[in-house]
C-alpha atoms as a PDB file:
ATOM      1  CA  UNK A   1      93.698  86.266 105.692  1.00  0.00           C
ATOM      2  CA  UNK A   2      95.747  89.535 106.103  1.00  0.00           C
ATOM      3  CA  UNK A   3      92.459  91.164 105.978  1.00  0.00           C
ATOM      4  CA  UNK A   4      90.659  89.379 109.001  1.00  0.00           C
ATOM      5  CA  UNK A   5      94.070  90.746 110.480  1.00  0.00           C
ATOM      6  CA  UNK A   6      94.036  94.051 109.754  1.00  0.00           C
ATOM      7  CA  UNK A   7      89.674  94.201 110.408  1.00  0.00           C
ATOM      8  CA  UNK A   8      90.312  92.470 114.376  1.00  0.00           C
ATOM      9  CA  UNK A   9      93.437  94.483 115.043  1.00  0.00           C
ATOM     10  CA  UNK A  10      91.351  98.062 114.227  1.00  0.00           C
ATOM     11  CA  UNK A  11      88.067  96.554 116.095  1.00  0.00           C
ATOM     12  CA  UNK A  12      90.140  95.713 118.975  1.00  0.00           C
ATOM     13  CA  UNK A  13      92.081  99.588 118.421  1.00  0.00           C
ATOM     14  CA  UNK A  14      88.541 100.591 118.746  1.00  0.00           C
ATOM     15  CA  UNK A  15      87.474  99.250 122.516  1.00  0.00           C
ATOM     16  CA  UNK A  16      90.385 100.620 123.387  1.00  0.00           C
ATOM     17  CA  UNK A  17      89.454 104.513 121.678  1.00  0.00           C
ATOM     18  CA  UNK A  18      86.339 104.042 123.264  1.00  0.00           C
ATOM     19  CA  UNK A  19      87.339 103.177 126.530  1.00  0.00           C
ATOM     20  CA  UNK A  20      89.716 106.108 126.696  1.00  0.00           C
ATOM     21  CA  UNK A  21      88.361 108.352 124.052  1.00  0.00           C
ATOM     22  CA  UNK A  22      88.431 111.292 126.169  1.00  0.00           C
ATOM     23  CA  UNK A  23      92.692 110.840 126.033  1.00  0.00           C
ATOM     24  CA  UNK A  24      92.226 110.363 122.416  1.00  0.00           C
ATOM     25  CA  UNK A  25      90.206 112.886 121.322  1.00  0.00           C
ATOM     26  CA  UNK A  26      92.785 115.711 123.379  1.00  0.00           C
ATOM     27  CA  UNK A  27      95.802 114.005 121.385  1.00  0.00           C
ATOM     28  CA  UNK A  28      93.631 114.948 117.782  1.00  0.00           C
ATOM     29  CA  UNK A  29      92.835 118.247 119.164  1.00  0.00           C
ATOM     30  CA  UNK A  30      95.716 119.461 119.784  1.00  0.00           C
ATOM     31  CA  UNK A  31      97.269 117.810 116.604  1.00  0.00           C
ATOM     32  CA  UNK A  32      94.517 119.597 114.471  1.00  0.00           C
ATOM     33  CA  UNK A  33      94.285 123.195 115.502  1.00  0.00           C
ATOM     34  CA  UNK A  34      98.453 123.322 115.156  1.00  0.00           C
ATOM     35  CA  UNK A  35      99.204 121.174 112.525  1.00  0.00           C
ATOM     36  CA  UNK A  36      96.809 120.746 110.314  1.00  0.00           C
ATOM     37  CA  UNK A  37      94.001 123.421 110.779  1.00  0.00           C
ATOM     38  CA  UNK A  38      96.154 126.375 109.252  1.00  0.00           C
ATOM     39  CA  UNK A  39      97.629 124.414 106.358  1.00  0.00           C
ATOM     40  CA  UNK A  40      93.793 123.781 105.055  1.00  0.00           C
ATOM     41  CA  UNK A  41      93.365 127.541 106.685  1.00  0.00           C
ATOM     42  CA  UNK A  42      96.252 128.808 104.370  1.00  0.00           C
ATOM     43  CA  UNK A  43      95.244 126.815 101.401  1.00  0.00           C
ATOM     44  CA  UNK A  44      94.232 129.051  98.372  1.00  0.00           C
ATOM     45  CA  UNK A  45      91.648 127.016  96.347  1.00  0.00           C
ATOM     46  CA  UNK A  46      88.032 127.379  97.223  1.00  0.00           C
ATOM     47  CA  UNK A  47      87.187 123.868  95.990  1.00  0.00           C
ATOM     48  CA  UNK A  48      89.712 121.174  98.404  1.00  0.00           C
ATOM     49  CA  UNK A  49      89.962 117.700  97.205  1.00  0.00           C
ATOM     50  CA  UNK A  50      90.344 115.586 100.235  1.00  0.00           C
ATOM     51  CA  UNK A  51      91.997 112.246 100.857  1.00  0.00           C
ATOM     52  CA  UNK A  52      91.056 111.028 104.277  1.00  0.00           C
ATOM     53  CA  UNK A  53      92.832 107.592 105.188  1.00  0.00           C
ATOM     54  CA  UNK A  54      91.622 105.407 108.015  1.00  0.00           C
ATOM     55  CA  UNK A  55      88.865 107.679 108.738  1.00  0.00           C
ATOM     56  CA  UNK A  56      86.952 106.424 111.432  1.00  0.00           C
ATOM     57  CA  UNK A  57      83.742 107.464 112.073  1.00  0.00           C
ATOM     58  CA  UNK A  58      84.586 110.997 111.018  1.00  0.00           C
ATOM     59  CA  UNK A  59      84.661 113.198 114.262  1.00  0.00           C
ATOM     60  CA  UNK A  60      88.585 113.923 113.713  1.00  0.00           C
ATOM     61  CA  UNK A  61      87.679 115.489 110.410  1.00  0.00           C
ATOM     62  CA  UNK A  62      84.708 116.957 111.520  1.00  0.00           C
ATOM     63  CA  UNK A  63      86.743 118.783 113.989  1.00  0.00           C
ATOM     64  CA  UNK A  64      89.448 119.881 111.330  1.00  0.00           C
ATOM     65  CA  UNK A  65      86.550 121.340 108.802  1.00  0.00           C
ATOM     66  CA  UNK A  66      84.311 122.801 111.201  1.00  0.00           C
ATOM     67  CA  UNK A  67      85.769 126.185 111.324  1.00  0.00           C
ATOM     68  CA  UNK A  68      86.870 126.478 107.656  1.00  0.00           C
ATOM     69  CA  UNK A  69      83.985 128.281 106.432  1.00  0.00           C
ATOM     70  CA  UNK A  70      85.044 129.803 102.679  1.00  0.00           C
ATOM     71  CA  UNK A  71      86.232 126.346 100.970  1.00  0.00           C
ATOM     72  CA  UNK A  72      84.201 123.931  99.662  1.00  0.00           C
ATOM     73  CA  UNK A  73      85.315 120.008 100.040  1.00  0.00           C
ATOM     74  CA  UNK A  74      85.449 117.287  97.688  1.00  0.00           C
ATOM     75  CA  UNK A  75      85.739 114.558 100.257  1.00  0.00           C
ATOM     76  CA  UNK A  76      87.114 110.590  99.333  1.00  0.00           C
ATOM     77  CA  UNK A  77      87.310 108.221 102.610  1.00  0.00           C
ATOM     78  CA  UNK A  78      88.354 105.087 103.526  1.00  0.00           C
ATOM     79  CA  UNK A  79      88.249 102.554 106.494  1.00  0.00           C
ATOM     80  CA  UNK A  80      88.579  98.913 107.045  1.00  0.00           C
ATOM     81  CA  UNK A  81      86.078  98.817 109.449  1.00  0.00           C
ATOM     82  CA  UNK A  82      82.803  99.132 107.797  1.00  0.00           C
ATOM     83  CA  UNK A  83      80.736 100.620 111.578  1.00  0.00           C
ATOM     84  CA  UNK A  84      82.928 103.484 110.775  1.00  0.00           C
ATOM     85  CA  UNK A  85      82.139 103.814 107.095  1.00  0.00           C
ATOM     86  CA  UNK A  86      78.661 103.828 108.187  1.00  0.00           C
ATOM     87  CA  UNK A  87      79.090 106.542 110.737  1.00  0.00           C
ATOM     88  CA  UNK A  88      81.268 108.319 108.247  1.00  0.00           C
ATOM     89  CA  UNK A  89      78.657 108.463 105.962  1.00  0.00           C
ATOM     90  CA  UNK A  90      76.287 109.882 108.807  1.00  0.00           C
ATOM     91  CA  UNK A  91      78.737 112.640 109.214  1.00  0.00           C
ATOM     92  CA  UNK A  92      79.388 113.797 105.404  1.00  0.00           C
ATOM     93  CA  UNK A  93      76.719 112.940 103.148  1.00  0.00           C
ATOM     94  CA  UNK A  94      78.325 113.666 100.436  1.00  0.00           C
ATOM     95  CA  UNK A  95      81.488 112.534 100.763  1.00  0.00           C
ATOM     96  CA  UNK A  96      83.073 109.426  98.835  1.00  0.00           C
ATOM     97  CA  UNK A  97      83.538 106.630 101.278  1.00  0.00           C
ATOM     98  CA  UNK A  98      84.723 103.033 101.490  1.00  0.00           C
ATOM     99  CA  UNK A  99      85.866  99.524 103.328  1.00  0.00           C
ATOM    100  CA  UNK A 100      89.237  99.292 101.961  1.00  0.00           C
ATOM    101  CA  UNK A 101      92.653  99.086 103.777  1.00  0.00           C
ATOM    102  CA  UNK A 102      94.911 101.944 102.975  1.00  0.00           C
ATOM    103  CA  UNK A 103      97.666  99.400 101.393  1.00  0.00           C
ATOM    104  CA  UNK A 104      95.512  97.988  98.768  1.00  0.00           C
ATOM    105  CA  UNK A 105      93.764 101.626  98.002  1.00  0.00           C
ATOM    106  CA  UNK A 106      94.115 102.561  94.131  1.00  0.00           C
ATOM    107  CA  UNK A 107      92.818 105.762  92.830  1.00  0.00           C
ATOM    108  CA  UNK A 108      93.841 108.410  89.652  1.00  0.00           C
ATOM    109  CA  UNK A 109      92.980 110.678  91.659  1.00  0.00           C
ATOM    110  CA  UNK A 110      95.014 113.930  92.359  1.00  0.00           C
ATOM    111  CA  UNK A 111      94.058 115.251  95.991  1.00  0.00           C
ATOM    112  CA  UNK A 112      95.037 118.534  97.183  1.00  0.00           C
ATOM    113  CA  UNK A 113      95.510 117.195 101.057  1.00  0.00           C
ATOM    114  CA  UNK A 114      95.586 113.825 102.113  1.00  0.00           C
ATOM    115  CA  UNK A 115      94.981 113.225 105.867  1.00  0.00           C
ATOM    116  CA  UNK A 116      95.870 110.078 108.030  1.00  0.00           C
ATOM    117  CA  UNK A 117      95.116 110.605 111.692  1.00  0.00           C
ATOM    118  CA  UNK A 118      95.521 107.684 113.926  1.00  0.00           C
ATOM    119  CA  UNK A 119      95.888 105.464 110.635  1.00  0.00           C
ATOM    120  CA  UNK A 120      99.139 104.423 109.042  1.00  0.00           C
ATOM    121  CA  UNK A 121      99.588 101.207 112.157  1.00  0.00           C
ATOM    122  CA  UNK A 122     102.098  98.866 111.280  1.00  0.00           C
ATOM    123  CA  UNK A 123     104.248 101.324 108.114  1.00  0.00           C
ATOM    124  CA  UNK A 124     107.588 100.055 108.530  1.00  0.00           C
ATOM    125  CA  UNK A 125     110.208 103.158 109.559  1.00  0.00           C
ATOM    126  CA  UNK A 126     113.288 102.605 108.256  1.00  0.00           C
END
């Protein structure tokens, strides 16, 4: 059931990024080139393993990796919404992706950044 939730609740989040995803997409800008762009910038290992959570179709982190040109990524993704797994996947061939919710995601992994733009709805602050 919570699942059905979470699935309608980002489909519905999505008619409303596409209806105003020109608003969105200067929000993510502006968060990426002076947040996020000079910590992966500033990073010193050539090979980045990267944890992207609620990924979308990708674009976001398209826009963060584009002008990082000496590092190499090692790319895990996940969604609940499989359209943007698929586009994902269009974006980053090689990249790791699934349908799962970020709250029931379990990995061994060890990732050297872990990004969640747009993603962590409904994390109770305390």
């Amino acid at each position: 059931m919570k699942k059905e939730i979470s699935t309608a609740f980002y489909k519905k989040l999505r008619s409303y990024y596409l209806t105003y995803e020109k608003y969105f997409i200067f929000h993510e800008i502006i968060l990426c080139e002076s947040l996020i762009l000079p910590e992966i910038l500033g990073f010193p290992k050539k090979v980045v393993k990267l944890l992207d959570i609620g990924c979308g179709d990708g674009s976001t982190t398209e826009f963060i990796l584009r002008d990082v040109k000496d590092k190499k990524f090692v790319i895990d993704a996940i969604d609940p919404v499989p359209e943007y797994v698929k586009a994902y996947r269009k974006r980053f061939r090689n990249a790791n992706v699934s349908v799962t919710e970020w709250e029931k995601f379990q990995t061994k992994k060890k990732y050297d950044i872990v990004i969640a733009i747009n993603s962590l709805y409904g994390v109770p602050v305390e």
